[in-house]
C-alpha atoms as a PDB file:
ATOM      1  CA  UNK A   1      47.903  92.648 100.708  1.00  0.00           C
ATOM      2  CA  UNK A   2      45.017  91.049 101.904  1.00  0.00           C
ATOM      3  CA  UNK A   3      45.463  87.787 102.833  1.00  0.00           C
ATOM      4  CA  UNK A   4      43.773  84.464 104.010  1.00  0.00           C
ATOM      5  CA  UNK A   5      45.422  81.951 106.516  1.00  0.00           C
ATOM      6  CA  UNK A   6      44.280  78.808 107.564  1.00  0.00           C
ATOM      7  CA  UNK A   7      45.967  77.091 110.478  1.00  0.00           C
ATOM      8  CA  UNK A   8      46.691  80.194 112.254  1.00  0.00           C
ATOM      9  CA  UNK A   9      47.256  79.004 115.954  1.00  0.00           C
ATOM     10  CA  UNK A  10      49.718  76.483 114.779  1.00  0.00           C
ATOM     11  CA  UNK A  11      52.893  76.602 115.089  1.00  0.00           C
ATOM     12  CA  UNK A  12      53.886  77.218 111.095  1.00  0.00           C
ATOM     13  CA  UNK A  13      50.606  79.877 110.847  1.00  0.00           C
ATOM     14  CA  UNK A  14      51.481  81.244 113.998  1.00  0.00           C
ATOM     15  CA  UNK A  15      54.991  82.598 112.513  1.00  0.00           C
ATOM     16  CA  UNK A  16      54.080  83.242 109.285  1.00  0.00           C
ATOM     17  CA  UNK A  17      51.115  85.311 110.685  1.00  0.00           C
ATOM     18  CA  UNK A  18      53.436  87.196 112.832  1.00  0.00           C
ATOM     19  CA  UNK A  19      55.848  88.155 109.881  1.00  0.00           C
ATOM     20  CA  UNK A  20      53.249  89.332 107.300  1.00  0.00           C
ATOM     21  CA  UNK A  21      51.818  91.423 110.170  1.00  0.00           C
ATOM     22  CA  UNK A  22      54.691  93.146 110.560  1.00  0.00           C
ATOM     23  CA  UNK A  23      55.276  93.732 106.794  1.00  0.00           C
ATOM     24  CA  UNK A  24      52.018  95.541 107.172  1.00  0.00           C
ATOM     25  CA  UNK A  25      49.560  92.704 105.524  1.00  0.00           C
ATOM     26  CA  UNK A  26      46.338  92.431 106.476  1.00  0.00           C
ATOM     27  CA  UNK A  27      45.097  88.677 107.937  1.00  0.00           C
ATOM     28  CA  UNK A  28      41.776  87.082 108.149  1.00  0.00           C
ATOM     29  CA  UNK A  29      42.471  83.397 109.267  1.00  0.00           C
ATOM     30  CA  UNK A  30      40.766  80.066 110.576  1.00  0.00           C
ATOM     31  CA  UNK A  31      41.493  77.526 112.986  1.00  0.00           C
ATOM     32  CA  UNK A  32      39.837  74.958 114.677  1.00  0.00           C
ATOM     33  CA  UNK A  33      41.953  75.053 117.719  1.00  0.00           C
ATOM     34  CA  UNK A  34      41.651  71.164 117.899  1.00  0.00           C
ATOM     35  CA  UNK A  35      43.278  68.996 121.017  1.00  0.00           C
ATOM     36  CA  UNK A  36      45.401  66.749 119.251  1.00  0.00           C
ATOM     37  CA  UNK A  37      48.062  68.557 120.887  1.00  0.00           C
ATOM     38  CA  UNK A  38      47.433  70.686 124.489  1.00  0.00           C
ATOM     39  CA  UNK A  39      45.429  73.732 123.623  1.00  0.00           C
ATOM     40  CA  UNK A  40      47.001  76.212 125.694  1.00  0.00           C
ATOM     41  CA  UNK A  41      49.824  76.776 123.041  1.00  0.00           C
ATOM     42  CA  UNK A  42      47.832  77.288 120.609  1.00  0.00           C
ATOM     43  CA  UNK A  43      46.111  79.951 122.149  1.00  0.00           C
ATOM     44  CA  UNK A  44      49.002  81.889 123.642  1.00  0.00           C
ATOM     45  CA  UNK A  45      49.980  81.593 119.648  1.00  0.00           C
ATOM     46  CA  UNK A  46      46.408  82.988 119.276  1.00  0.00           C
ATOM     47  CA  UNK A  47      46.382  85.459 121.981  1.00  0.00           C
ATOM     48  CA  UNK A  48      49.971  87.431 120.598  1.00  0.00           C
ATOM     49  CA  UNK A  49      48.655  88.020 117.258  1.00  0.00           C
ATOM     50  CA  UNK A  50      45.271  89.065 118.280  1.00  0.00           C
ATOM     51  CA  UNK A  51      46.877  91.997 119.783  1.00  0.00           C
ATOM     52  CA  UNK A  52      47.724  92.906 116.375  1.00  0.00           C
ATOM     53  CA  UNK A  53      44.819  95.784 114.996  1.00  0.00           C
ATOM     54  CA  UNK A  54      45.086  94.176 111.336  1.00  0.00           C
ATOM     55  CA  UNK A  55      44.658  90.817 112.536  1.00  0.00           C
ATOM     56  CA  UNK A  56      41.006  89.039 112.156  1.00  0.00           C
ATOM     57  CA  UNK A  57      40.494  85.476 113.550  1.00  0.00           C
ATOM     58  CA  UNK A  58      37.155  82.591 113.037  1.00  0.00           C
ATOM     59  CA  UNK A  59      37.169  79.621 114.943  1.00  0.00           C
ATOM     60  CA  UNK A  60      36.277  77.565 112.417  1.00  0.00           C
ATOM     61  CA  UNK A  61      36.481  73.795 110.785  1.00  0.00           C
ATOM     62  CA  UNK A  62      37.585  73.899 106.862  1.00  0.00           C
ATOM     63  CA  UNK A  63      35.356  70.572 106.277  1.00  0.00           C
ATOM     64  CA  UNK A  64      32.236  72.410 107.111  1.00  0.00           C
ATOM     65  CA  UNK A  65      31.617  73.573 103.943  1.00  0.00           C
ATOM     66  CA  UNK A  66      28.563  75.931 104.626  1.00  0.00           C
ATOM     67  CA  UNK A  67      30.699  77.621 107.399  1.00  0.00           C
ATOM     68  CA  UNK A  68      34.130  78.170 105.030  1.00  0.00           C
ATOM     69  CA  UNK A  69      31.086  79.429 102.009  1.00  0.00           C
ATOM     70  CA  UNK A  70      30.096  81.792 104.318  1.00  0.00           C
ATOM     71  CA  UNK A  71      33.755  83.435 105.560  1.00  0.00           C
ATOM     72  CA  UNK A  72      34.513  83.454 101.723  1.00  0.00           C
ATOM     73  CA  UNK A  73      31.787  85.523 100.298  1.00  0.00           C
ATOM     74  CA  UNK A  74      31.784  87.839 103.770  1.00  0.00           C
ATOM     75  CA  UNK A  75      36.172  88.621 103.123  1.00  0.00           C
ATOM     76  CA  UNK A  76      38.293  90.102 100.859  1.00  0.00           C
ATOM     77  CA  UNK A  77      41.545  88.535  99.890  1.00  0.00           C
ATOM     78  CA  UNK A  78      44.236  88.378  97.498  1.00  0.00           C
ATOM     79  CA  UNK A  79      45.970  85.367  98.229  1.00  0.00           C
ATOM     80  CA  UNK A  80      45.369  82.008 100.358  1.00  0.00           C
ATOM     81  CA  UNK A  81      47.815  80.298 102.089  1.00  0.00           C
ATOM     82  CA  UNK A  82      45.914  76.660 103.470  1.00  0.00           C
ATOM     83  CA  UNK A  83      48.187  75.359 106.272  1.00  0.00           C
ATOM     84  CA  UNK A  84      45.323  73.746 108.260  1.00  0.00           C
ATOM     85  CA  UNK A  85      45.617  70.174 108.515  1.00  0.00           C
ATOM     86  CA  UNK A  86      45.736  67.298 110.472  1.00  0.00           C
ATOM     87  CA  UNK A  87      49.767  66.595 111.011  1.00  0.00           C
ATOM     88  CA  UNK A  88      51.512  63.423 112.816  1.00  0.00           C
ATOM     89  CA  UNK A  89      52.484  60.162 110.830  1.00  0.00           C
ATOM     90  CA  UNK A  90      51.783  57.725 114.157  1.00  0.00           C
ATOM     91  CA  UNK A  91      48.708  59.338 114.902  1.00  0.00           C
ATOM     92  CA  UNK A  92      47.576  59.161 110.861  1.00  0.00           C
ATOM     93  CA  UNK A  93      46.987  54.762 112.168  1.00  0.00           C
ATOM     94  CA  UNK A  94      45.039  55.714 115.509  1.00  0.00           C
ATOM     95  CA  UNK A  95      42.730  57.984 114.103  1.00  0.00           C
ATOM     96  CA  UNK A  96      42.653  57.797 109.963  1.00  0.00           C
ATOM     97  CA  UNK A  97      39.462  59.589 109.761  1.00  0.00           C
ATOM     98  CA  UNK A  98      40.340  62.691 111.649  1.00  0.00           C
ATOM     99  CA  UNK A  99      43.010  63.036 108.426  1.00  0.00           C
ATOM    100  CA  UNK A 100      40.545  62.665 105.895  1.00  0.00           C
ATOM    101  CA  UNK A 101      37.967  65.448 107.300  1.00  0.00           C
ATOM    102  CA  UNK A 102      40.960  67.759 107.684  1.00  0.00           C
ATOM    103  CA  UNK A 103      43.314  66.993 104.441  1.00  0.00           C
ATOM    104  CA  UNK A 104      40.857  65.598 102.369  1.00  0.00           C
ATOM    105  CA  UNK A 105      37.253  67.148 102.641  1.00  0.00           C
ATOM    106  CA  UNK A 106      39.487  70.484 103.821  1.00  0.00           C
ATOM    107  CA  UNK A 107      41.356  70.393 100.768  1.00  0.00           C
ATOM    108  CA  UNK A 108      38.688  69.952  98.419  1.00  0.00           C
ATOM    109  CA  UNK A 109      36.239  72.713 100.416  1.00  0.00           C
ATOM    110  CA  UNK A 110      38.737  74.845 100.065  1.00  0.00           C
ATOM    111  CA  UNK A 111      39.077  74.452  96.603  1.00  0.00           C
ATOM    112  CA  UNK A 112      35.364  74.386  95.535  1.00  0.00           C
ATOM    113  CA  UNK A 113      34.983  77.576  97.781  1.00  0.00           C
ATOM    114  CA  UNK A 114      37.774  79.077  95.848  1.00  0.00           C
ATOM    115  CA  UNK A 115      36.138  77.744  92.494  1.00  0.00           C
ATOM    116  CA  UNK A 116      32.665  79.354  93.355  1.00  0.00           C
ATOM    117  CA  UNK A 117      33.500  82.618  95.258  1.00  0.00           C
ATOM    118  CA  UNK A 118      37.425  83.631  94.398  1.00  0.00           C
ATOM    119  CA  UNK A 119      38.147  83.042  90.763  1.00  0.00           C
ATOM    120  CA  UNK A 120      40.540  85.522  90.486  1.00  0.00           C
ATOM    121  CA  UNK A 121      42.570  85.054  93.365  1.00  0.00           C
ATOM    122  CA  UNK A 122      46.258  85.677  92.884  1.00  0.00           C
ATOM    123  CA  UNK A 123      47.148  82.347  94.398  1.00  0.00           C
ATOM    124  CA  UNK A 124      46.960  79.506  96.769  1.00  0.00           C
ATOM    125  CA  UNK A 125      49.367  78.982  98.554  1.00  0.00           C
ATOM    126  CA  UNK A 126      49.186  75.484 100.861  1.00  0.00           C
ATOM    127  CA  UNK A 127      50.944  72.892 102.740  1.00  0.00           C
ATOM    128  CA  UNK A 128      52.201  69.582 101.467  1.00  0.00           C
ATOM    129  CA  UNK A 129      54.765  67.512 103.021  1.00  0.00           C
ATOM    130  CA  UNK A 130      57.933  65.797 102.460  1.00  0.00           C
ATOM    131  CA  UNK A 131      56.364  62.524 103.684  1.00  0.00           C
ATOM    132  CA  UNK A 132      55.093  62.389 100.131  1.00  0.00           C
ATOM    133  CA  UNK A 133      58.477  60.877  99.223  1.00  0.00           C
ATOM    134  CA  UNK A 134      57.957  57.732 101.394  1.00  0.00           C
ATOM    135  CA  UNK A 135      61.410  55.888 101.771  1.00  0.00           C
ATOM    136  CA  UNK A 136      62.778  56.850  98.559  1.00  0.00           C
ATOM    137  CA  UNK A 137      66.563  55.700  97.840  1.00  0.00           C
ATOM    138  CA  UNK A 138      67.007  58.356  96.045  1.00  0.00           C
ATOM    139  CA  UNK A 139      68.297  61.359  97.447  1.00  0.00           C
ATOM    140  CA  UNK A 140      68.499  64.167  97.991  1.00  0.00           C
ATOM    141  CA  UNK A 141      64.772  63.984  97.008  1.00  0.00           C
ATOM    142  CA  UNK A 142      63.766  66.020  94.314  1.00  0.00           C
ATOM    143  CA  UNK A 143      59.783  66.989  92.764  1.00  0.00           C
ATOM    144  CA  UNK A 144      60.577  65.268  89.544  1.00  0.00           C
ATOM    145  CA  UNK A 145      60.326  62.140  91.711  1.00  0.00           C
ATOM    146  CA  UNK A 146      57.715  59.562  91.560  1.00  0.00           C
ATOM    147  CA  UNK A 147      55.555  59.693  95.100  1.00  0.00           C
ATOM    148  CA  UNK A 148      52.985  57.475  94.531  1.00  0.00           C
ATOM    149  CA  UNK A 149      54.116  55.061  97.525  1.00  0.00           C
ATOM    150  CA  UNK A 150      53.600  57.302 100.665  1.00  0.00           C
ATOM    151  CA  UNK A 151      53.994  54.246 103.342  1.00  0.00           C
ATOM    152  CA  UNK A 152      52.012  56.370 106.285  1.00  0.00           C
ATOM    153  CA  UNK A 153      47.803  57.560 106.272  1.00  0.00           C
ATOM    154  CA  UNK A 154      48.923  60.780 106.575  1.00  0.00           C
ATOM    155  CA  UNK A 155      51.387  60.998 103.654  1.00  0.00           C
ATOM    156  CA  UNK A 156      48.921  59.252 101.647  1.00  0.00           C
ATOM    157  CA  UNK A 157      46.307  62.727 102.248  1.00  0.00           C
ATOM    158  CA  UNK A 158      48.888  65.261 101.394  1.00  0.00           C
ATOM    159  CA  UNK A 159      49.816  63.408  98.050  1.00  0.00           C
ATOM    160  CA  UNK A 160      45.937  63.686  97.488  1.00  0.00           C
ATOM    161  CA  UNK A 161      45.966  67.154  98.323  1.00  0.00           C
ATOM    162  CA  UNK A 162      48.529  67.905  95.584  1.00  0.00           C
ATOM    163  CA  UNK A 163      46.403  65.527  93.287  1.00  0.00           C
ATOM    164  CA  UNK A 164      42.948  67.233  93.978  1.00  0.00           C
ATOM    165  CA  UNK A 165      44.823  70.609  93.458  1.00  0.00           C
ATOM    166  CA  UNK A 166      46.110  70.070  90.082  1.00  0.00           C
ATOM    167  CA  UNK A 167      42.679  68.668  89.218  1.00  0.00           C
ATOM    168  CA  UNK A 168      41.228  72.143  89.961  1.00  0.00           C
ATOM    169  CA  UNK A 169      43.836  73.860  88.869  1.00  0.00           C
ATOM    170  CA  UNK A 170      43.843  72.540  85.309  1.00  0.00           C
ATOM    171  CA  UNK A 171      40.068  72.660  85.220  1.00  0.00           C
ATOM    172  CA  UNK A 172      38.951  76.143  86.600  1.00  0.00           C
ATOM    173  CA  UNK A 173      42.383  78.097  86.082  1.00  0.00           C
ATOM    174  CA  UNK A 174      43.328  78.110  89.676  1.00  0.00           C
ATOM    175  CA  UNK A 175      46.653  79.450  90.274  1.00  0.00           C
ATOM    176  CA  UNK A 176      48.208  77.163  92.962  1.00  0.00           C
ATOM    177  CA  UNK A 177      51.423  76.419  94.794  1.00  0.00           C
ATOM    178  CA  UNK A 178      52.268  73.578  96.663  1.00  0.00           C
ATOM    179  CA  UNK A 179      54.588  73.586  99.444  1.00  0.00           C
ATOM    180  CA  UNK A 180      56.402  70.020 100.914  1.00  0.00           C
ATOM    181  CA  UNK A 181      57.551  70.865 103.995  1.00  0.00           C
ATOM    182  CA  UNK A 182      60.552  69.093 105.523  1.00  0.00           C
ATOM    183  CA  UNK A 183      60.861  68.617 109.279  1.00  0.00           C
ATOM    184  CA  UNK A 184      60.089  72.202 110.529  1.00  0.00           C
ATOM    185  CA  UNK A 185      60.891  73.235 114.176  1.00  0.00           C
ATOM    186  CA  UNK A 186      61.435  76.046 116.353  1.00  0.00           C
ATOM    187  CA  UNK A 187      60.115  77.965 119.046  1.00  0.00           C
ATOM    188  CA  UNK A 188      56.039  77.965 119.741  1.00  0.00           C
ATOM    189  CA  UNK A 189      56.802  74.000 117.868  1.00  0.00           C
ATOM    190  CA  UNK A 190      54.341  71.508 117.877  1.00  0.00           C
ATOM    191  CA  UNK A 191      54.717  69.566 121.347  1.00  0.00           C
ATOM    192  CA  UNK A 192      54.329  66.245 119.485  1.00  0.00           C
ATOM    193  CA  UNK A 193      57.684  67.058 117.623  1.00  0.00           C
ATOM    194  CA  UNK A 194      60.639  64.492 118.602  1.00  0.00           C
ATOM    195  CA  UNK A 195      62.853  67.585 119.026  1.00  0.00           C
ATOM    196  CA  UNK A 196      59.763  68.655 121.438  1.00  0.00           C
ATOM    197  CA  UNK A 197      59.067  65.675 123.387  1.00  0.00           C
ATOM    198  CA  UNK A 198      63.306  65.594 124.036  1.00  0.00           C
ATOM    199  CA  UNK A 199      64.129  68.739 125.094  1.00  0.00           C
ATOM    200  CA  UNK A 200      61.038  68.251 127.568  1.00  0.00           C
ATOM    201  CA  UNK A 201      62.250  64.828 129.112  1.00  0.00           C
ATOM    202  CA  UNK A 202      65.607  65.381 128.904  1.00  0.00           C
ATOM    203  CA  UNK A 203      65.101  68.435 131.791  1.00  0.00           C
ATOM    204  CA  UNK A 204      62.988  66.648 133.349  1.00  0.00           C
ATOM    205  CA  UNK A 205      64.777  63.546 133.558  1.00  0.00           C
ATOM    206  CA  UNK A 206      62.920  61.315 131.814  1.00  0.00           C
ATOM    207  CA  UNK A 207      63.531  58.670 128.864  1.00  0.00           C
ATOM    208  CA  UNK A 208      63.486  59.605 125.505  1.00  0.00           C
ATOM    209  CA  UNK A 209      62.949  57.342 123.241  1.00  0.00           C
ATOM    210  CA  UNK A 210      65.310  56.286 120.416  1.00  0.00           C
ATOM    211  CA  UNK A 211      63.902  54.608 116.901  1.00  0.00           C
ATOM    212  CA  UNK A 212      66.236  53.107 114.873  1.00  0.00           C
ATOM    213  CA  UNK A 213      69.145  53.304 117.264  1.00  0.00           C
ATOM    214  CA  UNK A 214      69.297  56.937 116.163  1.00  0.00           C
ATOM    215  CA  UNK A 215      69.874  55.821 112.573  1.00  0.00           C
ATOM    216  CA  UNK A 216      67.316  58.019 111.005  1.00  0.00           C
ATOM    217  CA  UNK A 217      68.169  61.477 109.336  1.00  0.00           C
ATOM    218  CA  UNK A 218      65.896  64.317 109.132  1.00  0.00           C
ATOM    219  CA  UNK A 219      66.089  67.851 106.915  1.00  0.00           C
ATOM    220  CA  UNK A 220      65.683  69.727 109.942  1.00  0.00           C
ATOM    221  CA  UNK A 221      64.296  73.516 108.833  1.00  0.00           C
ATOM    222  CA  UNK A 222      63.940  76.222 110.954  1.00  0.00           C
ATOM    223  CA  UNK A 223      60.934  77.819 111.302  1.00  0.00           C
ATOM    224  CA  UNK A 224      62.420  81.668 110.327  1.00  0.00           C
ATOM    225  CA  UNK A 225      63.688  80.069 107.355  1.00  0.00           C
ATOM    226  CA  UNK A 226      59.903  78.407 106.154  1.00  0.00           C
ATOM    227  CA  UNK A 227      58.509  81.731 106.901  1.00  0.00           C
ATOM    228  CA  UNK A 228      60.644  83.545 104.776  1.00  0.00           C
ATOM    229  CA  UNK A 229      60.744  81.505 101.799  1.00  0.00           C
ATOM    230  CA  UNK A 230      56.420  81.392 101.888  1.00  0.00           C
ATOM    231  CA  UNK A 231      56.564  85.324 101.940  1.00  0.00           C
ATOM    232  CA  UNK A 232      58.785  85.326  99.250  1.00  0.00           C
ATOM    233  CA  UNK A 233      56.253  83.646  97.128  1.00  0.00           C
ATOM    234  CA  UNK A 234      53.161  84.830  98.680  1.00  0.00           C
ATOM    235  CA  UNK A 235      54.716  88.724  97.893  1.00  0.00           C
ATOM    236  CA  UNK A 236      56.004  87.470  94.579  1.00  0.00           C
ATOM    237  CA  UNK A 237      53.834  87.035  90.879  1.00  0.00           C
ATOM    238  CA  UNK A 238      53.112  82.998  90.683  1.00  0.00           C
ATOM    239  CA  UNK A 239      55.651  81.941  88.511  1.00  0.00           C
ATOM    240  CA  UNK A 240      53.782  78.951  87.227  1.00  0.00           C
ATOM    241  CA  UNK A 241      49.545  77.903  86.973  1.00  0.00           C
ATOM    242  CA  UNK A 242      50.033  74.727  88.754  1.00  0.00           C
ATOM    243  CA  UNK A 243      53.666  73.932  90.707  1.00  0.00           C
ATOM    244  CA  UNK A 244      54.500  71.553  93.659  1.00  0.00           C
ATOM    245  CA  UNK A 245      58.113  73.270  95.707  1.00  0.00           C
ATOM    246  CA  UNK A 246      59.915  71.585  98.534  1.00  0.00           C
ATOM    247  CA  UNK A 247      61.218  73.775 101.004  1.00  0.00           C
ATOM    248  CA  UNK A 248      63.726  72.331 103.412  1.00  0.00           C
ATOM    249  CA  UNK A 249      67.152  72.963 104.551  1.00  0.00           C
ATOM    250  CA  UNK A 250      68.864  70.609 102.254  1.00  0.00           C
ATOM    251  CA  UNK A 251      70.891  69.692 104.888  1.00  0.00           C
ATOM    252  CA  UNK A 252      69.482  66.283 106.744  1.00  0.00           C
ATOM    253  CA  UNK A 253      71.520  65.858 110.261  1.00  0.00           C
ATOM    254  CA  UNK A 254      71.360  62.075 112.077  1.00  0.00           C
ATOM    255  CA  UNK A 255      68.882  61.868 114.833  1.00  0.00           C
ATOM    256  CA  UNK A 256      71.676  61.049 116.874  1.00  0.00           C
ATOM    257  CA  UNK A 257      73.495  64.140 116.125  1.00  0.00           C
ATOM    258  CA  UNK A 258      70.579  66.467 116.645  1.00  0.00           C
ATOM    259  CA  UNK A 259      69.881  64.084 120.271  1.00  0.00           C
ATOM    260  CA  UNK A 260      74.032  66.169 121.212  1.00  0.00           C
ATOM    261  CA  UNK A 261      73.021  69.385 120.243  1.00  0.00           C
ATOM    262  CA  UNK A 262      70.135  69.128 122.010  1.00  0.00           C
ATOM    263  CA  UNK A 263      71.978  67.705 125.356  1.00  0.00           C
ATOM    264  CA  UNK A 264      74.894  70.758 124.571  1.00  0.00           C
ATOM    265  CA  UNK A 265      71.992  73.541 124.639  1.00  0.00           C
ATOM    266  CA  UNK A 266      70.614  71.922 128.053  1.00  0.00           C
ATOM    267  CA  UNK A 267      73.303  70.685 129.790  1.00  0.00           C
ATOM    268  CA  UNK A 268      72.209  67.591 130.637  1.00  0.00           C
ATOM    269  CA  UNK A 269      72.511  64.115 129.220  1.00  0.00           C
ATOM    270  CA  UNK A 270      69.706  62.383 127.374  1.00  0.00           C
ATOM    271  CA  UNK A 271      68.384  59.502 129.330  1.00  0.00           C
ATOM    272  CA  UNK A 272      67.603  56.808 126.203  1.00  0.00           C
ATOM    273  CA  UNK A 273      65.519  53.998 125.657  1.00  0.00           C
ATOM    274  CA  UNK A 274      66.127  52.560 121.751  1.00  0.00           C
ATOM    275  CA  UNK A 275      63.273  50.699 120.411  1.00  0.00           C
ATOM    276  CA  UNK A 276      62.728  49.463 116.697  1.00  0.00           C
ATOM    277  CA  UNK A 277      61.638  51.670 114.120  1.00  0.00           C
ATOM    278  CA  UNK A 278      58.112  52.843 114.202  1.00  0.00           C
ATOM    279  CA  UNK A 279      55.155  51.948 111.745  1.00  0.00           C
ATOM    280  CA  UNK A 280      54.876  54.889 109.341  1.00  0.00           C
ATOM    281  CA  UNK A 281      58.297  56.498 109.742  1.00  0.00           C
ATOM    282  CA  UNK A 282      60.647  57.352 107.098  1.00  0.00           C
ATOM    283  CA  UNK A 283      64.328  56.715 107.107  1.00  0.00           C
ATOM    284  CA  UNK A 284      65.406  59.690 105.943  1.00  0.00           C
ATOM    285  CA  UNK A 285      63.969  63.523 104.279  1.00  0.00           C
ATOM    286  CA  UNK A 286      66.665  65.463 102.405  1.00  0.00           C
ATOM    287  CA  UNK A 287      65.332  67.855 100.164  1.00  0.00           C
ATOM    288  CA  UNK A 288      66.751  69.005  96.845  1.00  0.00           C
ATOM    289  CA  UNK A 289      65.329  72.872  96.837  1.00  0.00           C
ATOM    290  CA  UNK A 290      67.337  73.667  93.108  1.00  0.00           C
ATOM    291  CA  UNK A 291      63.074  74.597  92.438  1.00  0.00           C
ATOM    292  CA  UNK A 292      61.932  77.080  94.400  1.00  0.00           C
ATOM    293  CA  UNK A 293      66.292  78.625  94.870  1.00  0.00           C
ATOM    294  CA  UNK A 294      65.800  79.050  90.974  1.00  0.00           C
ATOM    295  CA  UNK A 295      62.083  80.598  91.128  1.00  0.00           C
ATOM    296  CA  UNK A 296      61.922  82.917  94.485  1.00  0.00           C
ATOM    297  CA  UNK A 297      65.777  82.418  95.932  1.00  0.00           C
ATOM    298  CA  UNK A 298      65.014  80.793  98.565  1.00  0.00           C
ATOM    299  CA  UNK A 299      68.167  80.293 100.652  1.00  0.00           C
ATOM    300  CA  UNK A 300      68.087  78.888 104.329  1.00  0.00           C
ATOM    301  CA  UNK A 301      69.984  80.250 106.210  1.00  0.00           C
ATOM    302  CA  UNK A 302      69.876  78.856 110.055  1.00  0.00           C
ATOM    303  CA  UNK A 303      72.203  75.732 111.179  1.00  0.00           C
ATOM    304  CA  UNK A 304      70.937  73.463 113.565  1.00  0.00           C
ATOM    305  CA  UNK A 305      73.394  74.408 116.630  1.00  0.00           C
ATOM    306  CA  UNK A 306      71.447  77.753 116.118  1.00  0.00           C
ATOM    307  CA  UNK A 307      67.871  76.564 115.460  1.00  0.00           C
ATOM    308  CA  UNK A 308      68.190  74.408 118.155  1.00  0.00           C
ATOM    309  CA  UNK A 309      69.879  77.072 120.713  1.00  0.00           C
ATOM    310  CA  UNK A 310      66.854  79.959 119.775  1.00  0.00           C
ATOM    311  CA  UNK A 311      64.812  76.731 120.464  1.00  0.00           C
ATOM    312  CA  UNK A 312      65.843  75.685 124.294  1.00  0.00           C
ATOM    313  CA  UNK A 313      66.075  79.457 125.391  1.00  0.00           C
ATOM    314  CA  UNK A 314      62.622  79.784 124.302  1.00  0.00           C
ATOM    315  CA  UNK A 315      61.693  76.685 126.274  1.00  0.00           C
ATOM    316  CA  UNK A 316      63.160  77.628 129.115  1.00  0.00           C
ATOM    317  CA  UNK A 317      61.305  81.194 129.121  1.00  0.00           C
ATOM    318  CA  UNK A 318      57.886  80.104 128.198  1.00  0.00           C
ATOM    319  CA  UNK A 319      57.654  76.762 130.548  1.00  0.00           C
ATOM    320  CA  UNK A 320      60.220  78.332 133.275  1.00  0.00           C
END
């Protein structure tokens, strides 16, 4: 197929990207290769899959709306799959409109280009989050769930997202899926990650710091397992107009847990500094995927002692 990625020098694009390219998919993707994280990863990301002879890539900002008109009507694609965004919860307060350029105008560009250039596109495909679900008691946390209290800036755009989708989707006949990711890692990660920032001052001897006393849990998912399950339903006929998946590991380990594996993998103890929790954060993500197991059998299939092991060897390779 042809296909359209957004996001392609991050860290989810960057592996999904890979995969399809080696399935034999052709890619034309976007990314504005912003520095809200150090720049270099993204563009050793950038620099693998440009060896790739089926791989196209545009430097480009999805809220400039005459710039993503343009790369629509001068492309052919079947699908989209949006995963450019702006991402962090604590960063969502120091910088609120950098969120709404990316997740709000980028949303709804996307959707108005799709509206006016691709009305028969197969489907788009793009990235939600589980921070939609706020600090829901109810668990594991499931898409029949109210999520109209997201308690961070951030969650508050990707529950618009969703919104604005549906919207189009129910007006112009836009076949969409929405994904809610939960707590993705793995090698090439995003450097602002906690499971990042740890493995990085734990070799090097530094503090890490703690919220919560460790008391949080997260539905840690590793990044093979994401990339599989959006193939599946990138490769696979849309099995509704308008539908909203998580896609997690259904599995949520304790912070403090994932802190020992972590230590294990690098044989070294964890220096730790506990502070309160942080403005924003959740308690705990645990998603129920019965959804998108029943509509594309999704299974993941990675523990965390693994995830995290494929992790640290990277680490060590990449950064020496």
């Amino acid at each position: 197929m042809n296909i359209f990625v957004t996001g392609s020098a991050g860290f989810i694009g960057f592996h999904l990207c890979r995969k399809l390219l080696s399935q034999g998919h052709n890619i034309v993707s976007v990314d504005n290769i912003n520095d809200y994280y150090n720049t270099d990863l993204k563009l050793a990301r950038l620099e693998i899959l440009e060896d790739e002879k089926n791989f196209k890539f545009d430097q480009m900002d999805i809220s400039d709306y005459e710039k993503l008109a343009t790369f629509f009507k001068e492309n052919d694609f079947d699908i989209i799959i949006h995963l450019a965004a702006q991402a962090g919860v604590r960063y969502s307060i120091q910088k609120p409109f950098a969120y709404v350029e990316s997740n709000l105008i980028g949303q709804m560009n996307m959707l108005e280009c799709i509206r006016n250039f691709k009305p028969n596109l197969k489907n788009f495909i793009y990235a939600s989050s589980s921070s939609v679900y706020g600090n829901s008691s109810t668990a594991p946390f499931s898409e029949n769930q109210k999520t109209d209290e997201p308690i961070s800036l951030y969650a508050a755009t990707k529950k618009s997202g969703e919104l604005l989708t549906h919207s189009y989707s129910h007006l112009y006949n836009i076949t969409a899926t929405g994904l809610r990711f939960f707590t993705v890692y793995g090698e090439y990660g995003r450097p602002d990650m906690a499971y990042f920032s740890f493995t990085k001052d734990i070799m090097e001897g530094k503090p890490i710091k703690i919220f919560n006393s460790g008391n949080l849990q997260r539905d840690f998912t590793y990044i093979d397992d994401i990339v599989d399950g959006v193939i599946k339903i990138a490769t696979t006929e849309p099995k509704h107009k308008n539908k909203v998946y998580n896609i997690g590991n259904n599995s949520p380990v304790e912070l403090k847990y994932f802190v020992e594996v972590l230590e294990n993998e690098i044989g070294k103890k964890a220096i730790t500094e506990m502070l309160p929790m942080q403005a924003g954060d959740v308690y705990r993500t645990y998603a129920d995927i019965s959804e998108i197991k029943k509509d594309y059998n999704f299974e993941p299939k990675t523990k965390i002692e693994s995830g995290v092991k494929m992790f640290v060897k990277w680490y060590k390779d990449f950064y020496g």
